[in-house]
C-alpha atoms as a PDB file:
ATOM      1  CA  UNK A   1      77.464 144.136 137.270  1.00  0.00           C
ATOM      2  CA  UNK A   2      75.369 145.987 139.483  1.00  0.00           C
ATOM      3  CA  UNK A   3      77.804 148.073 141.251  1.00  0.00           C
ATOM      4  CA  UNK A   4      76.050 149.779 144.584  1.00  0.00           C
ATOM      5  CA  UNK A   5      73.992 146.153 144.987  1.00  0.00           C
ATOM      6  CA  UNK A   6      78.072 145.136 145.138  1.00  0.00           C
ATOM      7  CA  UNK A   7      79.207 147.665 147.173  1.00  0.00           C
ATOM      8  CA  UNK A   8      76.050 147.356 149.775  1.00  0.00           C
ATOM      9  CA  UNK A   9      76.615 142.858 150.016  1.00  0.00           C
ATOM     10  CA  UNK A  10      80.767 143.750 150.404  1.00  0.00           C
ATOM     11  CA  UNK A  11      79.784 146.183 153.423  1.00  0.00           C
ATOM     12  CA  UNK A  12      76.923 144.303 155.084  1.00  0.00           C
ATOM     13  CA  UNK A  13      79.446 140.958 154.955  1.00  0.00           C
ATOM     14  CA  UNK A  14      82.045 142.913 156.621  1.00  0.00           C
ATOM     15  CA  UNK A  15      79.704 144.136 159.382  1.00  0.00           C
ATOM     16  CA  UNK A  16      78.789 140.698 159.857  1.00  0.00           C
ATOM     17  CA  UNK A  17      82.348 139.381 159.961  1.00  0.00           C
ATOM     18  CA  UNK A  18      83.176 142.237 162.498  1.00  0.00           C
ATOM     19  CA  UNK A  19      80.440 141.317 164.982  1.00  0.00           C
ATOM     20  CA  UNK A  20      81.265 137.520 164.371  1.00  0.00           C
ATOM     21  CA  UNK A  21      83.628 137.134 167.444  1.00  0.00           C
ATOM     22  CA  UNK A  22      85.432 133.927 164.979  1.00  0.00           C
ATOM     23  CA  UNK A  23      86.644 136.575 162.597  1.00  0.00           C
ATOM     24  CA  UNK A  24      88.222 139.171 165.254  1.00  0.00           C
ATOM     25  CA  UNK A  25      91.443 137.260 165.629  1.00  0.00           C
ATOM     26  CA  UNK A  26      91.906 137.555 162.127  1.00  0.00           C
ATOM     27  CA  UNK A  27      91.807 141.551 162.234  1.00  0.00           C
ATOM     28  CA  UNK A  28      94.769 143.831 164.233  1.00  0.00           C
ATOM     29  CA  UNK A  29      91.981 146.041 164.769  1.00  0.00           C
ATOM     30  CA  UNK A  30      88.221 145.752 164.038  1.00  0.00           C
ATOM     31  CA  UNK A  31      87.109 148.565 165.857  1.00  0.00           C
ATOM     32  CA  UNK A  32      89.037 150.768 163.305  1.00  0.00           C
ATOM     33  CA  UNK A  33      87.134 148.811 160.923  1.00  0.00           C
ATOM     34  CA  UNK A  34      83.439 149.572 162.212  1.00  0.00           C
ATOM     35  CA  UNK A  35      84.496 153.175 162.730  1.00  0.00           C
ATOM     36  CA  UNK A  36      85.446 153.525 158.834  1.00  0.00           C
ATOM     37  CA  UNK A  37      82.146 151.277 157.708  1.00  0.00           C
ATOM     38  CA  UNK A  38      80.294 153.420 159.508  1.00  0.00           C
ATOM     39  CA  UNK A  39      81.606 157.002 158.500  1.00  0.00           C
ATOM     40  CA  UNK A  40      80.858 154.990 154.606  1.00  0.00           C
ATOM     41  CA  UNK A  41      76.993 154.944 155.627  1.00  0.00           C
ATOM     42  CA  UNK A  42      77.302 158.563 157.976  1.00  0.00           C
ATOM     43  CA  UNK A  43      79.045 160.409 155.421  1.00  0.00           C
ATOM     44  CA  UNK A  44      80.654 159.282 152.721  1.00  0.00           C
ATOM     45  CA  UNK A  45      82.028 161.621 150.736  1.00  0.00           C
ATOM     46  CA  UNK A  46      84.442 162.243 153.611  1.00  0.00           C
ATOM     47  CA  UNK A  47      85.920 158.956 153.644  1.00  0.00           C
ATOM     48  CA  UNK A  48      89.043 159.909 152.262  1.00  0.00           C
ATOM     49  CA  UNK A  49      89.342 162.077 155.378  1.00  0.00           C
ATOM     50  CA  UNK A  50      88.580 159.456 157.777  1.00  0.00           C
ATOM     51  CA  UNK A  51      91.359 158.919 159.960  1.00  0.00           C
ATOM     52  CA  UNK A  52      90.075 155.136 160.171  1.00  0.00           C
ATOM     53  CA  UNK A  53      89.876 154.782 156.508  1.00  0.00           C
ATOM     54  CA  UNK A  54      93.378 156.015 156.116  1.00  0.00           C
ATOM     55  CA  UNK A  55      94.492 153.652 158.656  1.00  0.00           C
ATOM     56  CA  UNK A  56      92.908 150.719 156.154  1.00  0.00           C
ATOM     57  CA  UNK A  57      94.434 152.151 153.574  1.00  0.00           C
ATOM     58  CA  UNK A  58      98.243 152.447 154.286  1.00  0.00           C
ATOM     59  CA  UNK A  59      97.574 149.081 156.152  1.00  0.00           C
ATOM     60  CA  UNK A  60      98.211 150.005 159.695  1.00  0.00           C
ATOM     61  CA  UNK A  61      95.311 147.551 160.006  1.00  0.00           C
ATOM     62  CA  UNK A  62      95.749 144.537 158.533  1.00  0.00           C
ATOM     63  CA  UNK A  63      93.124 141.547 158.405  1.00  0.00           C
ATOM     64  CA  UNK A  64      93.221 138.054 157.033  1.00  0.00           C
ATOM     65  CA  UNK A  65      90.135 137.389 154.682  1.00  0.00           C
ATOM     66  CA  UNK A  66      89.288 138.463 151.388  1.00  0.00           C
ATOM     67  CA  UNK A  67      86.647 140.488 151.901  1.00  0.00           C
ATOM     68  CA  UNK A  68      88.538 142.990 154.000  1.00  0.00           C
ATOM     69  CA  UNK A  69      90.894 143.370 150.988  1.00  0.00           C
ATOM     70  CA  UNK A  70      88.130 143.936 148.843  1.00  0.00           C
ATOM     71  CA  UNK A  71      87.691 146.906 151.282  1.00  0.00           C
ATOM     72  CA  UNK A  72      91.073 148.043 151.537  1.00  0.00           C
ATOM     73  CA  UNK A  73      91.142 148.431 147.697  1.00  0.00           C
ATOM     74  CA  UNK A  74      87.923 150.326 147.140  1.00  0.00           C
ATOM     75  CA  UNK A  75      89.229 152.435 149.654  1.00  0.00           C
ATOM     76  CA  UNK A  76      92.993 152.877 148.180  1.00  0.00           C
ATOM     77  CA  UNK A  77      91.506 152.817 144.457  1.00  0.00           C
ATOM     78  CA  UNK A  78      89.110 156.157 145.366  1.00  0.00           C
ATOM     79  CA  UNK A  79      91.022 157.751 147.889  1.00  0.00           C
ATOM     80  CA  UNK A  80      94.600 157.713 145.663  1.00  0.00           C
ATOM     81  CA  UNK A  81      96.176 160.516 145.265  1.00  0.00           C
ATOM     82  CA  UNK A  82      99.354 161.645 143.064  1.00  0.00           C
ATOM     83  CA  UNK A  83     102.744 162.635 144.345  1.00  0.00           C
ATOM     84  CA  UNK A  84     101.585 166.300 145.076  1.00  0.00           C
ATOM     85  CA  UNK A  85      98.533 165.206 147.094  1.00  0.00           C
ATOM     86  CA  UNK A  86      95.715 165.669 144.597  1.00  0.00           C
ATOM     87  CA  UNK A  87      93.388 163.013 144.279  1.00  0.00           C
ATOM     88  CA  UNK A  88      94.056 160.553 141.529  1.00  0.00           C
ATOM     89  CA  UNK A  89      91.828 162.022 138.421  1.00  0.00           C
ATOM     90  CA  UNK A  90      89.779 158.331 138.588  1.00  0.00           C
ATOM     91  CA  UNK A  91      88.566 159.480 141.946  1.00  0.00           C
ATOM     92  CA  UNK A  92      86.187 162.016 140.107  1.00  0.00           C
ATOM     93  CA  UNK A  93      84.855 159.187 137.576  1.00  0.00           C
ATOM     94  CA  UNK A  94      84.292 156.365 140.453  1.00  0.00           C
ATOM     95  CA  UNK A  95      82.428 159.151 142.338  1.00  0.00           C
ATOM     96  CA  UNK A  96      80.318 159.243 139.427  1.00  0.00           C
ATOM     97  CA  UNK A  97      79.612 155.239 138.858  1.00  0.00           C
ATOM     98  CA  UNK A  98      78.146 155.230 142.533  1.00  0.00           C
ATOM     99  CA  UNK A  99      74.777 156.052 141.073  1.00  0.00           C
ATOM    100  CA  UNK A 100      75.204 153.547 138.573  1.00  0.00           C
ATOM    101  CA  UNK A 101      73.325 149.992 138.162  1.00  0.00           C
ATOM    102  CA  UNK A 102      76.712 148.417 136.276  1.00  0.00           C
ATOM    103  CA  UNK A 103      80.446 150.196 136.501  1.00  0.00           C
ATOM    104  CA  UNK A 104      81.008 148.521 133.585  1.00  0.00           C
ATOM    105  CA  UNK A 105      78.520 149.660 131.243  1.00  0.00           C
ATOM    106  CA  UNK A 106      79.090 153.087 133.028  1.00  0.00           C
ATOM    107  CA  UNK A 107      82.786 152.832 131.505  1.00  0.00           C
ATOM    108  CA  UNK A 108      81.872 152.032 128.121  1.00  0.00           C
ATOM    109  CA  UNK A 109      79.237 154.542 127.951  1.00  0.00           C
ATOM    110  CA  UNK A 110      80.427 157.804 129.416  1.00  0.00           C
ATOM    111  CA  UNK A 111      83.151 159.914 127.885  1.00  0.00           C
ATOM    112  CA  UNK A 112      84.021 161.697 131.283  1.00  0.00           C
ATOM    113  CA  UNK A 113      84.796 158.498 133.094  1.00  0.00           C
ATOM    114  CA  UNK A 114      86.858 157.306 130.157  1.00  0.00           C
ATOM    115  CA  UNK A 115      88.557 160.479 130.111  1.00  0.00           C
ATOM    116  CA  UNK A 116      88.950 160.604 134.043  1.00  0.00           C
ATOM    117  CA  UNK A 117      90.278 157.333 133.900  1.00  0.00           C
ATOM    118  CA  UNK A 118      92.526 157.801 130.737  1.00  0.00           C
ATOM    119  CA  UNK A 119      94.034 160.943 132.656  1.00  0.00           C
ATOM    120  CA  UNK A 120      94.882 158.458 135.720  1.00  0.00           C
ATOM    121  CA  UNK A 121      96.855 156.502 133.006  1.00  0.00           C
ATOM    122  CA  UNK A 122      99.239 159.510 132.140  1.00  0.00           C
ATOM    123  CA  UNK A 123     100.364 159.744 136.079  1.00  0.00           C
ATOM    124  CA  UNK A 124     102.230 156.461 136.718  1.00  0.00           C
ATOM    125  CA  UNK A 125     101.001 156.239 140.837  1.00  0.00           C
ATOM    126  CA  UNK A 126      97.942 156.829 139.513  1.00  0.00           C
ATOM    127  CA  UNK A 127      98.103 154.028 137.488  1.00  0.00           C
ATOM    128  CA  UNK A 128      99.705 151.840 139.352  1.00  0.00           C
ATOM    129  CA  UNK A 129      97.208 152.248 142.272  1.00  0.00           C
ATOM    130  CA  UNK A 130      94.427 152.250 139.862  1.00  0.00           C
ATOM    131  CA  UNK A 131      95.342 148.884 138.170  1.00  0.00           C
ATOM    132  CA  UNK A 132      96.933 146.903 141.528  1.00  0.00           C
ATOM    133  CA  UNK A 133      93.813 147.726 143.220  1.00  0.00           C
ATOM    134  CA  UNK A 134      91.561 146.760 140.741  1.00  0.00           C
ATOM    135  CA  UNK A 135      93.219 143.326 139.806  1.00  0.00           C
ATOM    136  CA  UNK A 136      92.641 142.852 144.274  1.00  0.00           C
ATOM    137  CA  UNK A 137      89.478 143.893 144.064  1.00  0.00           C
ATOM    138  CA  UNK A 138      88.614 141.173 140.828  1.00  0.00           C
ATOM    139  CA  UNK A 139      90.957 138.793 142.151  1.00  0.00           C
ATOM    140  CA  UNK A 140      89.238 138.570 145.829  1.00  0.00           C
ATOM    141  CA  UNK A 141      85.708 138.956 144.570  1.00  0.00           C
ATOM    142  CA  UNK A 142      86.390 135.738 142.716  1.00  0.00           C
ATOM    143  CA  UNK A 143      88.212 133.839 146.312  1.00  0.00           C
ATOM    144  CA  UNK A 144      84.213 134.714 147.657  1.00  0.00           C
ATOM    145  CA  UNK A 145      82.661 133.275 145.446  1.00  0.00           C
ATOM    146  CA  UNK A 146      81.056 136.332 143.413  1.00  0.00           C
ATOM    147  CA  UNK A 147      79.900 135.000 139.970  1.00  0.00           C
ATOM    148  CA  UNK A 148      79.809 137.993 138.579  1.00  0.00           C
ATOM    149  CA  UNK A 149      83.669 137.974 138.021  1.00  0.00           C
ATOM    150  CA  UNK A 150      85.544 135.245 135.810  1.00  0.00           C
ATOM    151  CA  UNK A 151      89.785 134.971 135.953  1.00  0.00           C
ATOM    152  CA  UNK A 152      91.314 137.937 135.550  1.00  0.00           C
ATOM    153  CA  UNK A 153      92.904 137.731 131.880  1.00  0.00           C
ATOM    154  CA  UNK A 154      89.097 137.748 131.076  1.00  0.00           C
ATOM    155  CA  UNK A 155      87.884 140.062 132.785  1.00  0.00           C
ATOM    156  CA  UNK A 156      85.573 142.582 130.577  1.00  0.00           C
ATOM    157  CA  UNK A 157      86.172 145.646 133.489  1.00  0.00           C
ATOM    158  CA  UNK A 158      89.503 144.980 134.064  1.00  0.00           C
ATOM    159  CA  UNK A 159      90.556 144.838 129.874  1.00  0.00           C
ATOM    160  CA  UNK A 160      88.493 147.989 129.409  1.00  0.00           C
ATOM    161  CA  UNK A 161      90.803 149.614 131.829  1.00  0.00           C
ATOM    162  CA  UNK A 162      93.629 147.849 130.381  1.00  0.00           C
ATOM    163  CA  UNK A 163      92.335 149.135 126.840  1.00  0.00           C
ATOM    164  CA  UNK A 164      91.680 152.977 127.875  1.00  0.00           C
ATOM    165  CA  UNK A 165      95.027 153.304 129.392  1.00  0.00           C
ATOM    166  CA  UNK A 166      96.779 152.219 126.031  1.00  0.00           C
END
């Protein structure tokens, strides 16, 4: 799966659905959407420091369509943090897959995501934030349509995880 082309088709749909005056009703707040999308293309490795993205995140925004919760969960999957307020050690390894062609093959390939995301495994609200945000993420990608995901019990990303947190 080509990851960034992924990434770049979730965040130009949601653009699109946030001009689309059809798809505002179904947001509590789209203008705290477009201020978050844009700090992604501005700067992103604040993100997690974006006041809007935070607001996504702990769901003081909520909207109705899939692709928004695709959103929400790349944001709440990267930006996680454990109980004392260090990031989540997965947020290192994802940082790492965004120059990748295929997160998956990324996964398989390089010890220091493995071992980032292995290390998320061993702090349980890292791992439940990794693997409830992950199943959204799979589980909404397939409501849009995207072929590149199949149900999740078969998912090849989402048993990888499944198998480096064993």
């Amino acid at each position: 799966m080509n990851y960034k082309l992924l990434i770049s088709y979730i965040f130009y749909i949601i653009f699109i659905l946030l001009i689309d005056q059809n798809y505002a009703i179904s947001c509590t707040n789209t203008e705290t959407f477009k201020k978050c999308i844009n700090q992604v293309f501005t700067n992103p490795s604040d993100i997690c420091l974006n006041n809007s993205c935070q607001d996504i995140i702990k769901e003081v925004v909520v909207c109705s369509e899939p692709i928004y919760d695709i959103y929400k969960s790349s944001l709440s999957l990267y930006c996680a943090k454990d109980n004392t307020g260090n990031y989540c050690p997965h947020h290192h390894a994802f940082s790492l897959t965004i120059n990748r062609d295929d997160i998956y093959q990324a996964l398989l390939g390089d010890s220091l995501i493995r071992n980032a995301v292995k290390s998320s495994c061993k702090i349980e609200e890292c791992k439940n934030v990794l693997f409830n945000n992950l199943k959204s993420l799979i589980l909404n990608s397939i409501l849009i349509g995207d072929n590149h995901y199949e149900d999740i019990d078969n998912n090849a990303l989402y048993n990888e995880f499944l198998n480096i947190c064993q």
